[in-house]
Protein backbone atom coordinates (compact mmCIF):
# COMPACT_ATOMS: atom_id res chain seq x y z
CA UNK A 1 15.56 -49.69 128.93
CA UNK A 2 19.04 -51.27 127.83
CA UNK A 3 20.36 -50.84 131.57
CA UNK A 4 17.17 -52.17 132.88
CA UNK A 5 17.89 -55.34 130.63
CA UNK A 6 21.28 -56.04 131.47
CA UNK A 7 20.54 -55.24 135.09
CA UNK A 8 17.50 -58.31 134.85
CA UNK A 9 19.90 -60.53 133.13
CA UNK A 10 22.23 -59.94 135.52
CA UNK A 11 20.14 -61.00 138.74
CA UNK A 12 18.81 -63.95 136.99
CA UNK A 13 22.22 -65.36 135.91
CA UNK A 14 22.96 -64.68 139.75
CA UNK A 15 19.94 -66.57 141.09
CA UNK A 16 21.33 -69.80 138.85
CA UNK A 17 24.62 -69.64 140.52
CA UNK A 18 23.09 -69.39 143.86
CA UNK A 19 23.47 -73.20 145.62
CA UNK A 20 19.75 -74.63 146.08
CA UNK A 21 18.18 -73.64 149.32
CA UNK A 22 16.11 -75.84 151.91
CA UNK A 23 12.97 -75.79 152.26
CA UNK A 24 11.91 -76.45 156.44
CA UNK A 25 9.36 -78.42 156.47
CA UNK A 26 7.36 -79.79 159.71
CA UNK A 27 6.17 -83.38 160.23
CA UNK A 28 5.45 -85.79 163.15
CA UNK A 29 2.97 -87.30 165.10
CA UNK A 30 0.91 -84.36 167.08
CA UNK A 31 2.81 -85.45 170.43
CA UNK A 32 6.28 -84.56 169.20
CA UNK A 33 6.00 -82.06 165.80
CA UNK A 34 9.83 -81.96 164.05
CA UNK A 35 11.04 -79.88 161.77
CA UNK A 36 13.80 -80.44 158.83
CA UNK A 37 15.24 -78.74 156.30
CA UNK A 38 14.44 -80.64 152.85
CA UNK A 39 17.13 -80.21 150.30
CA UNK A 40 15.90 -78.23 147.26
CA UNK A 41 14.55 -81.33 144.28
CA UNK A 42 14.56 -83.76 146.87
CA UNK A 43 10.74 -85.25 147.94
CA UNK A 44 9.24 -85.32 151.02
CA UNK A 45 6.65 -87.68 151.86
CA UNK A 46 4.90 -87.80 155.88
CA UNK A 47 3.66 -90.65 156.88
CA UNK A 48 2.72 -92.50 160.11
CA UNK A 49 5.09 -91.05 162.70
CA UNK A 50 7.49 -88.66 160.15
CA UNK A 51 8.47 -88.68 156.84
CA UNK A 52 10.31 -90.23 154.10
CA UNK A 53 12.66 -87.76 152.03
CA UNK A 54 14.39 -89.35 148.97
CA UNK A 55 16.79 -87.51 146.46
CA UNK A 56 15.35 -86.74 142.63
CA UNK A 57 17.01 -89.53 141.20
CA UNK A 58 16.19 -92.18 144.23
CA UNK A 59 19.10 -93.31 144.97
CA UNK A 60 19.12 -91.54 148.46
CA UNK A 61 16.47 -91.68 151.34
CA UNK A 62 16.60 -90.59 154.82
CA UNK A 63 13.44 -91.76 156.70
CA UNK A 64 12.83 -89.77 160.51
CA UNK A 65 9.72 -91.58 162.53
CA UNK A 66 8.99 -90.85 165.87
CA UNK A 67 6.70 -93.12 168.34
CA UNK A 68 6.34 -93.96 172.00
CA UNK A 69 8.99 -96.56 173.34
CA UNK A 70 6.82 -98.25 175.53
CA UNK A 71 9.71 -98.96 178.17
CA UNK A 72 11.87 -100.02 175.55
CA UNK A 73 15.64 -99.19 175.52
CA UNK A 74 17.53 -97.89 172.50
CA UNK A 75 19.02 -100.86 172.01
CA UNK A 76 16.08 -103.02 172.32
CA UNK A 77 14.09 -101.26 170.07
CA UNK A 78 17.12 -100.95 167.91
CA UNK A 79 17.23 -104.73 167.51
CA UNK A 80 13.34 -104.94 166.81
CA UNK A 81 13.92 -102.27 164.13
CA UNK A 82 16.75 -103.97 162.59
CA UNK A 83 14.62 -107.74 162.43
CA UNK A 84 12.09 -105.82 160.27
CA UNK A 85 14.07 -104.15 158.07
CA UNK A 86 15.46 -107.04 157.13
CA UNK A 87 19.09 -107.62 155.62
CA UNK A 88 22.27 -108.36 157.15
CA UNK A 89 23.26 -106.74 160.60
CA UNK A 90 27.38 -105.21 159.68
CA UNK A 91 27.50 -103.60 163.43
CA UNK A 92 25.64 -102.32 166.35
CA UNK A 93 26.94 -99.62 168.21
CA UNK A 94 25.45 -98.56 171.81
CA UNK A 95 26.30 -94.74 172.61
CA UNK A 96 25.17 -94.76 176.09
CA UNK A 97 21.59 -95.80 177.33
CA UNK A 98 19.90 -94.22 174.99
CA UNK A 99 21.74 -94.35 172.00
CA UNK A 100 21.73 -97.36 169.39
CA UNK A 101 23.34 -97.36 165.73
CA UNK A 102 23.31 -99.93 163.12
CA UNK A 103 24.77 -100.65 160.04
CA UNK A 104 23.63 -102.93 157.70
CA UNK A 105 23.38 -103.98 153.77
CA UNK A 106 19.69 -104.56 152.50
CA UNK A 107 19.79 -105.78 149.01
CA UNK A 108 23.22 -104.74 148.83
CA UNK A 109 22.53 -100.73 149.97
CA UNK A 110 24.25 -99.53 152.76
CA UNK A 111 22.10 -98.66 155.73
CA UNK A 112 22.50 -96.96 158.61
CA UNK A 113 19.60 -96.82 161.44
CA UNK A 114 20.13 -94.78 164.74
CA UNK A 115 17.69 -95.04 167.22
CA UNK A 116 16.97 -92.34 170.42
CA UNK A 117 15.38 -92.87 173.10
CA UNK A 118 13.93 -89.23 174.89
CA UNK A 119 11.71 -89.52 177.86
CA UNK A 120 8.44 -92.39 176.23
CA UNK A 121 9.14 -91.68 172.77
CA UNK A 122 11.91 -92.23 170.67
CA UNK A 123 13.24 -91.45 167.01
CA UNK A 124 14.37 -93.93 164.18
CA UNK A 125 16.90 -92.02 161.50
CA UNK A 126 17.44 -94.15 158.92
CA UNK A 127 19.50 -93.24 156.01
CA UNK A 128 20.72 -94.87 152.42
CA UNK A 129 22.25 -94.39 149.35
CA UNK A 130 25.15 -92.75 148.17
CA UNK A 131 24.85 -88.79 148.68
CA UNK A 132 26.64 -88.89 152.40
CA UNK A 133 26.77 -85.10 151.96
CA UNK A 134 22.91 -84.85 152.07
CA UNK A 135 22.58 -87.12 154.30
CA UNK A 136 24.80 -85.19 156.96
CA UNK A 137 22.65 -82.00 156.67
CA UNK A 138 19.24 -83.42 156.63
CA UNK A 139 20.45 -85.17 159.91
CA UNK A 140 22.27 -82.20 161.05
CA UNK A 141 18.65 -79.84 160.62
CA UNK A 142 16.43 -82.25 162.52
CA UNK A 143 15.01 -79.71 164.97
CA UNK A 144 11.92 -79.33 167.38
CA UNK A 145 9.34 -78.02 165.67
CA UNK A 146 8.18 -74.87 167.92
């Protein structure tokens, strides 16, 4: 029973060292389904187009929304986005035709929106806060949703 003990206690002190996994989720509107990998404490919320995901203490969001361009470019949309959101504009980078980024402060929080065009639809990633670490893999797990 004593080795069965230590053996228990031993797995659990193992799970707690263990880094916090991701859990995939799946969101998007029925045309083009994404999946992303939602950092363990964090909240996910969909809504119309995606979903908003925002660190425990909410000082981090990423927001992914997908919708159908209607024959805009990445930069047009890009600019539409941008007049919305409100703030101040710090750069606009084009990455090609279908590729827009922009940087801006909105109540003084950094911001960063990148907008791609695929095809009719397109995708807005919009990230800010602090946790650039977070940020990066959220981004980095956006996938097709099979």
């Amino acid at each position: 029973m004593k080795k069965h003990l230590v053996t228990l206690c031993l797995i659990g002190l193992l799970a707690m060292a263990t880094p916090a996994l991701a859990a995939i989720q799946t969101f998007g509107p029925d045309f083009s389904r994404f999946t992303v990998d939602v950092p363990d404490g964090w909240t996910a919320k969909p809504n119309d187009g995606g979903c908003q995901i925002s660190s425990p203490d909410e000082g981090t969001s990423v927001s992914i929304q997908v919708h159908k361009n209607g024959g805009k470019s990445a930069s047009e949309l890009a600019a539409l986005i941008s007049k919305q959101m409100g703030g101040k504009i710090l750069k606009t980078e084009d990455e090609g035709p279908n590729q827009t980024n922009v940087y801006a402060e909105i109540d003084g929080v950094r911001v960063a929106l990148t907008i791609i065009v695929d095809g009719d639809k397109f995708v807005a990633f919009t990230m800010a806060g602090s946790d650039e670490e977070a940020m990066k893999k959220i981004a980095a797990s956006l996938a097709d949703a099979q």
